[in-house]
Protein backbone atom coordinates (compact mmCIF):
# COMPACT_ATOMS: atom_id res chain seq x y z
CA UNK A 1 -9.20 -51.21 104.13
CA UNK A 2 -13.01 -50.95 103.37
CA UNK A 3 -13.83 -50.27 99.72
CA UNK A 4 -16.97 -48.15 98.59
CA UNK A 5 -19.76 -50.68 98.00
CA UNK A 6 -21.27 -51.43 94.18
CA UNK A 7 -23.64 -49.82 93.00
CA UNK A 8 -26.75 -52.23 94.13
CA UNK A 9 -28.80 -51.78 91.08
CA UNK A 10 -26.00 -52.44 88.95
CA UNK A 11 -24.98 -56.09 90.59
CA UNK A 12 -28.21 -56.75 90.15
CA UNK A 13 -28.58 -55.97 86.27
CA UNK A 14 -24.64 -57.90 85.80
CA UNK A 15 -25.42 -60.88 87.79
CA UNK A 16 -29.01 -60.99 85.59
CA UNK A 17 -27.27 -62.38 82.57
CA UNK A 18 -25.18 -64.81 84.39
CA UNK A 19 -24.71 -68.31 83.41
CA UNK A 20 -21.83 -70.40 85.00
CA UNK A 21 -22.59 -73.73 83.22
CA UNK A 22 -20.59 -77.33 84.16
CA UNK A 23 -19.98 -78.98 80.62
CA UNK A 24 -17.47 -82.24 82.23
CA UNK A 25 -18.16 -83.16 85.71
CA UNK A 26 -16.03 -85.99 87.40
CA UNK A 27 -16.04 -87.83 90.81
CA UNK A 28 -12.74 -88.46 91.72
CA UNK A 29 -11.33 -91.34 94.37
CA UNK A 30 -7.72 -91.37 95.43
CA UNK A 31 -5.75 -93.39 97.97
CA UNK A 32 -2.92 -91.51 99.50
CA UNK A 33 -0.21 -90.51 98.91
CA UNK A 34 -1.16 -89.09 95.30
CA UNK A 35 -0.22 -85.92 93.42
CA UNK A 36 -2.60 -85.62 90.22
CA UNK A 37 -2.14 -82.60 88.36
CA UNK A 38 -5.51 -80.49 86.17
CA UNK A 39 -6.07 -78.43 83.16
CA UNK A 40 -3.10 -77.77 81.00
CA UNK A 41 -3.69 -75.73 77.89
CA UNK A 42 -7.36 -75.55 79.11
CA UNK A 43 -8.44 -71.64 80.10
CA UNK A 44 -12.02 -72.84 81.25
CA UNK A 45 -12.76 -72.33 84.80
CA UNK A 46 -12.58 -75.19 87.30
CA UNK A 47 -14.91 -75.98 90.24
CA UNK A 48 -13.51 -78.47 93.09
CA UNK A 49 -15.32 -80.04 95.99
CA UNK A 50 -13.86 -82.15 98.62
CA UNK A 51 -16.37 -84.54 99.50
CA UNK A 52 -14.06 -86.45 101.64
CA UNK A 53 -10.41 -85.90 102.68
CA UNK A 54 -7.92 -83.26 103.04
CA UNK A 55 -5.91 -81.88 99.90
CA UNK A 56 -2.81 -79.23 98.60
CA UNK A 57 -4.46 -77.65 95.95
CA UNK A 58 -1.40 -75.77 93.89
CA UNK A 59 -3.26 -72.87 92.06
CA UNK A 60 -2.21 -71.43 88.12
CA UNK A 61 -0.06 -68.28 90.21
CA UNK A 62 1.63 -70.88 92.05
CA UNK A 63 -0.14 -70.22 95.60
CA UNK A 64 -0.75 -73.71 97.69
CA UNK A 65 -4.28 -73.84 99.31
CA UNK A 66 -5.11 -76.11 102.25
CA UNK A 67 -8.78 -78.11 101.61
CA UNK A 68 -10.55 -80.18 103.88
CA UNK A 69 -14.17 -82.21 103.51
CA UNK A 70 -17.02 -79.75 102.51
CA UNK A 71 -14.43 -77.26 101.34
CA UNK A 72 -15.38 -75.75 97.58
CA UNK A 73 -13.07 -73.56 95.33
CA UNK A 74 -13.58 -71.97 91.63
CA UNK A 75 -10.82 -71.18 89.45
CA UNK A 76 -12.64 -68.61 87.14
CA UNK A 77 -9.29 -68.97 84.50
CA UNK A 78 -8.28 -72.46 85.00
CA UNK A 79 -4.86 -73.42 83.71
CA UNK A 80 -2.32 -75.89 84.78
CA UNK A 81 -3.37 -76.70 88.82
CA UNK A 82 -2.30 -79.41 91.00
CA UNK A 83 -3.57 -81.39 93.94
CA UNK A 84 -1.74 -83.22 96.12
CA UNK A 85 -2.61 -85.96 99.40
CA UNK A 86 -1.81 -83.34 102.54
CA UNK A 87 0.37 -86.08 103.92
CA UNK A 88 2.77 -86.75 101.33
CA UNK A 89 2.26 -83.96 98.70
CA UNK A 90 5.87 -84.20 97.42
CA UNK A 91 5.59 -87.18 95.89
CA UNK A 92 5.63 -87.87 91.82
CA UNK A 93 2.90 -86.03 89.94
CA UNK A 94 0.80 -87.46 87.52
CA UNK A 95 -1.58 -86.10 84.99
CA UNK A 96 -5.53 -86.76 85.52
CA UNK A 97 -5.84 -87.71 81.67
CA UNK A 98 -3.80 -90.57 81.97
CA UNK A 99 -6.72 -92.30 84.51
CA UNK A 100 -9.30 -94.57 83.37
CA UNK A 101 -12.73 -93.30 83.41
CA UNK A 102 -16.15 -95.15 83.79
CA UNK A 103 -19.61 -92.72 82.70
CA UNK A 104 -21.97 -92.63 86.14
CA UNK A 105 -24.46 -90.66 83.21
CA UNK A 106 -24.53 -88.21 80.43
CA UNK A 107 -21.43 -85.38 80.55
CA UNK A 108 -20.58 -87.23 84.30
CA UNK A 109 -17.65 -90.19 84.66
CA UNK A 110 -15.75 -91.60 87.50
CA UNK A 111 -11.99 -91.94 88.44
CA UNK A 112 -11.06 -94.61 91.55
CA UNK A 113 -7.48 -95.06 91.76
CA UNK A 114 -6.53 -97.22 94.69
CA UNK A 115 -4.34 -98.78 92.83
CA UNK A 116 -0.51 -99.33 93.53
CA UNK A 117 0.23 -96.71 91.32
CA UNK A 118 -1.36 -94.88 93.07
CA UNK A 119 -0.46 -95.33 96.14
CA UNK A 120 2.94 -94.84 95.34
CA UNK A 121 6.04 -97.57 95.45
CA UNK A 122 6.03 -98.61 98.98
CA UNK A 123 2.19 -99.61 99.38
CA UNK A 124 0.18 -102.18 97.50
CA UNK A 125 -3.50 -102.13 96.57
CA UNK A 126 -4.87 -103.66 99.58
CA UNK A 127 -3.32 -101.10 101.39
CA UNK A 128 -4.46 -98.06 99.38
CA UNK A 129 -7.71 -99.78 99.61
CA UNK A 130 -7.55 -99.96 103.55
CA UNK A 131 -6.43 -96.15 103.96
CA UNK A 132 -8.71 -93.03 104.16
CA UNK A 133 -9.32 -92.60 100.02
CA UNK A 134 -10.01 -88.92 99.16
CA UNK A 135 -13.69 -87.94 97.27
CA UNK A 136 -13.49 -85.16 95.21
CA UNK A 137 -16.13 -83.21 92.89
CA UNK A 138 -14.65 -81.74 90.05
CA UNK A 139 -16.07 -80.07 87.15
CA UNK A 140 -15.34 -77.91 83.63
CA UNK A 141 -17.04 -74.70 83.92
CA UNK A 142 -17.93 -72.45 80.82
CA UNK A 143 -18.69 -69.37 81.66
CA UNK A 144 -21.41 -67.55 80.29
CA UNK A 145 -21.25 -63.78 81.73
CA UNK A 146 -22.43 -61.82 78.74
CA UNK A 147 -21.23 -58.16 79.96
CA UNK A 148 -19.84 -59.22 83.28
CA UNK A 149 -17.41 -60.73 80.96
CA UNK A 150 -14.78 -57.76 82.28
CA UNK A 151 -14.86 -59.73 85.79
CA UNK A 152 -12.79 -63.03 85.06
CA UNK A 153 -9.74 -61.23 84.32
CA UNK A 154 -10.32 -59.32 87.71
CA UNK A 155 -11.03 -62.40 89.83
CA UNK A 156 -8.27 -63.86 91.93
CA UNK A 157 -6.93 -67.02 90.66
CA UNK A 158 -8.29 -69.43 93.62
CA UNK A 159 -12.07 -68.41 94.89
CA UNK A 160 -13.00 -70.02 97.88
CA UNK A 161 -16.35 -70.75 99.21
CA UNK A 162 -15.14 -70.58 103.18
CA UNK A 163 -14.76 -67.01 102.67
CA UNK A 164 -18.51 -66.88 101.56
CA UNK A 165 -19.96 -68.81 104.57
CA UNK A 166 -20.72 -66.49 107.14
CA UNK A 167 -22.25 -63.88 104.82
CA UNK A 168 -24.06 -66.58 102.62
CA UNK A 169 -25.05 -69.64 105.42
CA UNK A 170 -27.37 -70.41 102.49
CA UNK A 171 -24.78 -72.50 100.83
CA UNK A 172 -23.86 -74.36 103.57
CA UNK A 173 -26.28 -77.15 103.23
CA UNK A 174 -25.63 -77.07 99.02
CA UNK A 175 -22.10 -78.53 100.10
CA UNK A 176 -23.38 -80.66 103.07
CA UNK A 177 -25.92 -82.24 100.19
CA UNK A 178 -22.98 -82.25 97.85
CA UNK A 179 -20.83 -84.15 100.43
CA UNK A 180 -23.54 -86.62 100.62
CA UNK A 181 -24.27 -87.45 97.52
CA UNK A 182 -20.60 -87.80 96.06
CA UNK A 183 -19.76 -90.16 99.31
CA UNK A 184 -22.58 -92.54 99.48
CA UNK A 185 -23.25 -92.80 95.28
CA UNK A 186 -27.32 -93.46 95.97
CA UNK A 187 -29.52 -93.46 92.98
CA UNK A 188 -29.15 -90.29 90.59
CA UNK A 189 -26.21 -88.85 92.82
CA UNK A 190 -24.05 -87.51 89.72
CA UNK A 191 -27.21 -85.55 88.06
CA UNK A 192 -27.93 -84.14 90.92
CA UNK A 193 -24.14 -83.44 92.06
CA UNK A 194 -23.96 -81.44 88.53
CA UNK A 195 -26.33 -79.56 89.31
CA UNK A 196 -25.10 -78.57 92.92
CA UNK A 197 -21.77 -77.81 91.50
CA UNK A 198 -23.23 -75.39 88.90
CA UNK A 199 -25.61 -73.07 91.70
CA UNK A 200 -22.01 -73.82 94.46
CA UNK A 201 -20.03 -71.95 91.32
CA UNK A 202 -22.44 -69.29 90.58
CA UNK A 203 -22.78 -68.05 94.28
CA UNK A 204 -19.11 -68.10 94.61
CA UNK A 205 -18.92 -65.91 91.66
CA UNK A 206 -22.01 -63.45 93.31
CA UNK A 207 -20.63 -63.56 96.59
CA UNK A 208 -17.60 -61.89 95.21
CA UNK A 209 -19.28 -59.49 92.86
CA UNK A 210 -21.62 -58.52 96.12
CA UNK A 211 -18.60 -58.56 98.33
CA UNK A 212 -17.03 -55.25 96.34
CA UNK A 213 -14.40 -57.43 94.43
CA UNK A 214 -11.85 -57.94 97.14
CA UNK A 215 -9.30 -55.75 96.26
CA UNK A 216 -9.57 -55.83 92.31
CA UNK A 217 -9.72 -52.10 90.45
CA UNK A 218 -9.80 -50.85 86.98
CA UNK A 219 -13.67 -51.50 86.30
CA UNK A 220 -14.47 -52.67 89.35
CA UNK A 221 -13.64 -49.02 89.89
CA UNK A 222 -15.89 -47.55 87.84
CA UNK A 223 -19.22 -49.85 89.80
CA UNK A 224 -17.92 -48.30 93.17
CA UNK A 225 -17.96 -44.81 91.59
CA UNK A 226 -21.78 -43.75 92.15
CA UNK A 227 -21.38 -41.37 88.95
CA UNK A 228 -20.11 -43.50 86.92
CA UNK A 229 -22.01 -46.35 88.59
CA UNK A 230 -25.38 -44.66 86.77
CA UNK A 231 -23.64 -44.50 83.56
CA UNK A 232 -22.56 -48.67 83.42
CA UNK A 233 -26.07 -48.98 84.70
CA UNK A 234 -27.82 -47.31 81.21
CA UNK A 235 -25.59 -49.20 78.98
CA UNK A 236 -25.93 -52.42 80.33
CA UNK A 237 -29.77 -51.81 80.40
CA UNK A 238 -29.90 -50.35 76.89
CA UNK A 239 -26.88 -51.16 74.89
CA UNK A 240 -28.74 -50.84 71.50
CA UNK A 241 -29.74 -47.44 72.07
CA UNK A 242 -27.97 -45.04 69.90
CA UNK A 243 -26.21 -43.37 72.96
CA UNK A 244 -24.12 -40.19 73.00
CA UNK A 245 -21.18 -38.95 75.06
CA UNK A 246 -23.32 -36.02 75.69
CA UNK A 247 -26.79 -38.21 76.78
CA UNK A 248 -23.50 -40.81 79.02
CA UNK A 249 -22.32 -36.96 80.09
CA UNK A 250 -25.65 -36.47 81.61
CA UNK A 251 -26.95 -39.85 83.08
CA UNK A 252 -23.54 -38.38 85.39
CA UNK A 253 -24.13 -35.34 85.83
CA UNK A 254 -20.85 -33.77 84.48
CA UNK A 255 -19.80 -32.17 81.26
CA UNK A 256 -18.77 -34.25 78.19
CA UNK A 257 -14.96 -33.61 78.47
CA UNK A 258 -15.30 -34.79 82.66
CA UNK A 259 -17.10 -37.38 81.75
CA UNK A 260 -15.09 -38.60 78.60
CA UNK A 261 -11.90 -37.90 81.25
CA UNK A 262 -12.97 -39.74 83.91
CA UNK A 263 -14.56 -42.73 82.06
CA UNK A 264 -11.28 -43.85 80.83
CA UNK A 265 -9.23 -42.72 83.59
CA UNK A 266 -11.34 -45.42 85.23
CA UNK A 267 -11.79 -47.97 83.01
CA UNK A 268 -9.15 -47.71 80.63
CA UNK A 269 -11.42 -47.50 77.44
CA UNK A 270 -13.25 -44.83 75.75
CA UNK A 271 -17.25 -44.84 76.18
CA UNK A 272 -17.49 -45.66 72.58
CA UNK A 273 -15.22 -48.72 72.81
CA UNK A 274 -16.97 -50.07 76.09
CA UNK A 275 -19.86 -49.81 74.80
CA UNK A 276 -18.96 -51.74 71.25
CA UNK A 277 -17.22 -54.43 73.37
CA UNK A 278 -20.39 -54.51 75.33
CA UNK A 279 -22.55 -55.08 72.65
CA UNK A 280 -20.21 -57.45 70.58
CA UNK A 281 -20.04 -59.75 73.97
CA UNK A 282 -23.97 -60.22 74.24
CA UNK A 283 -23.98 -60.89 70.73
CA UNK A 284 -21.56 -63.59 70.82
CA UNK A 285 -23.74 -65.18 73.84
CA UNK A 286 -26.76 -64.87 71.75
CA UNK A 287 -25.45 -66.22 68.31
CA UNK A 288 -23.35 -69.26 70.13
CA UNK A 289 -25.92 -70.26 73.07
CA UNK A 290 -28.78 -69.04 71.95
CA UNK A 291 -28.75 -69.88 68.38
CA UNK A 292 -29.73 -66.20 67.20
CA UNK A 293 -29.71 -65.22 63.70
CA UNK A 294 -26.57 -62.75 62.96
CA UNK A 295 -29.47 -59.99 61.62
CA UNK A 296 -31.88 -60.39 64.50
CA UNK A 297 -28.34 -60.07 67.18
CA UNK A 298 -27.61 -56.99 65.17
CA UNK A 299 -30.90 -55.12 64.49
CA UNK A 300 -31.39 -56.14 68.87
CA UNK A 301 -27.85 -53.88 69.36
CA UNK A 302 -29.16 -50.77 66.93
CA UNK A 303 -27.08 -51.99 63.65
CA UNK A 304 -28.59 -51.08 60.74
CA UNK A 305 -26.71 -53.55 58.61
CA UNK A 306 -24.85 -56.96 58.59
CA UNK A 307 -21.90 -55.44 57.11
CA UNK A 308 -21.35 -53.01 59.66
CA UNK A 309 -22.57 -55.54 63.09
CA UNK A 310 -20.32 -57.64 61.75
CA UNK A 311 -16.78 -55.83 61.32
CA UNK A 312 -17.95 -54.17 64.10
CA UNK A 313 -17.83 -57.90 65.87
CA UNK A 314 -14.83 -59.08 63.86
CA UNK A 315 -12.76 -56.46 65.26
CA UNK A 316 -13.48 -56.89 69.16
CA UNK A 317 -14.20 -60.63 68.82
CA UNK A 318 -11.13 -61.56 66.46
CA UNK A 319 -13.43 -63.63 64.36
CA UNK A 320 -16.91 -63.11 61.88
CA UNK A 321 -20.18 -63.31 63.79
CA UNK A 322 -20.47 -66.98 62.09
CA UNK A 323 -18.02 -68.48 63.79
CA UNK A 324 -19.66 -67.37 67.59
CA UNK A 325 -21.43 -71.05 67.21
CA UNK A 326 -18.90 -72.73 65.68
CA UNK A 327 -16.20 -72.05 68.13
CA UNK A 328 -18.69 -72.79 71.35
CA UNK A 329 -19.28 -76.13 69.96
CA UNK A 330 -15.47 -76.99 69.92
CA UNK A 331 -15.24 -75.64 73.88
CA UNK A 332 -18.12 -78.15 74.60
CA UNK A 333 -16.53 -81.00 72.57
């Protein structure tokens, strides 16, 4: 069934403020037969690249995804995953922690297992070694959206580049470098790998957002709605202005009960309140990433005072404005 596109203007302004930053990149080697299981306890979102190889990737919802060489997928949500050799992927699982690692540089290490454990009871080193070992790419991703924060709980669990191909043949040669570099290890390769994984993540992320969403609704609702399109549109542009349901009434054309109605008929929250959880996301992204003093984040979103910016940011955040840098380190660590 084909959905009524997004507002352009308003992809444009969302995908503006997006950051999709790697903060723990690993190259991965793995003799078959192997099951190796990811991110318990660990909400981040997950980027994997098979440089070389076939895998079973087992996604959070329990779905089992197919990936061959030069195949790319981003788990906005993370959570518990698992991959698995394609041969043998019933075989004993194992968590990734429980590897040795060796740094290749700065926020990048390495994992070869083609070991015996590895390989599984019935095969010995040599003969991991001989086999076809699978490369991998994988990396922690913290996202930065700011106010496309409303996506990630919208996104499907697995999002796969393949899907992304035909519409975006740009990428194509970002995972034919990719491949490159994280099979042949020449001079530099895990810098620049990060750094292909990071732009790979983001368009996966755009590529959706452009795409209409798939089949997500609730606010992606409101950005097909041209109406209410132009109202998103203001905020997002101006969220310190001092708006009015009757000045949001008119940037759609309808009266300030309609508009009131419809706004949280569609997205579930009052103008007010989207606009307040607007504001209090930015702020967090400025005060955590961007080292912003509290006052400066506040008098920037039309608060007049501390006090009120931050109960205002307590309340939708959970925690004081203070605590925005404190609790971004830790996610980094």
């Amino acid at each position: 069934m084909n959905q009524t596109p997004i507002h352009t203007d308003l992809v444009s302004e969302l995908l503006s403020g997006m950051r999709l930053v790697g903060i723990d990149y690993r190259r991965i080697e793995l003799a078959p037969p192997f099951s190796v299981s990811f991110g318990e306890n660990d909400a981040r979102g997950k980027f994997l690249f098979v440089a070389g190889g076939s895998i079973s990737l087992t996604s959070p919802d329990g779905a089992t995804h197919a990936m061959h060489t030069g195949d790319a997928a981003l788990l906005p949500r993370g959570g518990l995953h698992r991959i698995a050799s394609s041969d043998e992927p019933g075989c004993a699982c194992r968590d990734l922690s429980t590897f040795k690692t060796a740094p290749l540089c700065p926020m990048v290490s390495e994992i070869r297992v083609p070991d015996a454990a590895a390989a599984g009871p019935d095969r010995t080193a040599d003969d991991a070694a001989a086999g076809d070992r699978v490369v991998l790419f994988s990396a922690c991703m913290d996202f930065e959206l700011g106010s496309m924060h409303p996506l990630i709980g919208l996104m499907p669990a697995v999002m796969r580049v393949g899907t992304l191909i035909d519409r975006y043949p740009e990428i194509l040669p970002m995972l034919e470098a990719m491949e490159r570099e994280a099979r042949h290890a020449r001079a530099g390769y895990a810098g620049i790998l990060s750094r292909l994984a990071d732009v790979v993540a983001a368009s996966i992320v755009r590529g959706w957002v452009e795409c209409g969403c798939g089949d997500a609704t609730g606010w992606i609702a409101a950005l097909r709605d041209p109406r209410l399109g132009r109202v998103l549109l203001a905020l997002h542009r101006d969220p310190g202005r001092a708006w009015t349901v009757a000045e949001l009434a008119s940037q759609m054309g309808a009266s300030r009960s309609v508009f009131a109605e419809r706004f949280l008929e569609v997205t579930g929250v009052t103008p007010v309140r989207y606009l307040t959880e607007l504001r209090m996301r930015l702020a967090s992204d400025w005060i955590a990433r961007d080292r912003m003093p509290i006052d400066t984040a506040a008098q920037k979103l039309g608060y007049a005072s501390h006090a009120a910016f931050s109960r205002a940011f307590k309340r939708i955040m959970g925690h004081p404005p203070g605590r925005a840098a404190v609790l971004q380190a830790s996610r980094v660590a």
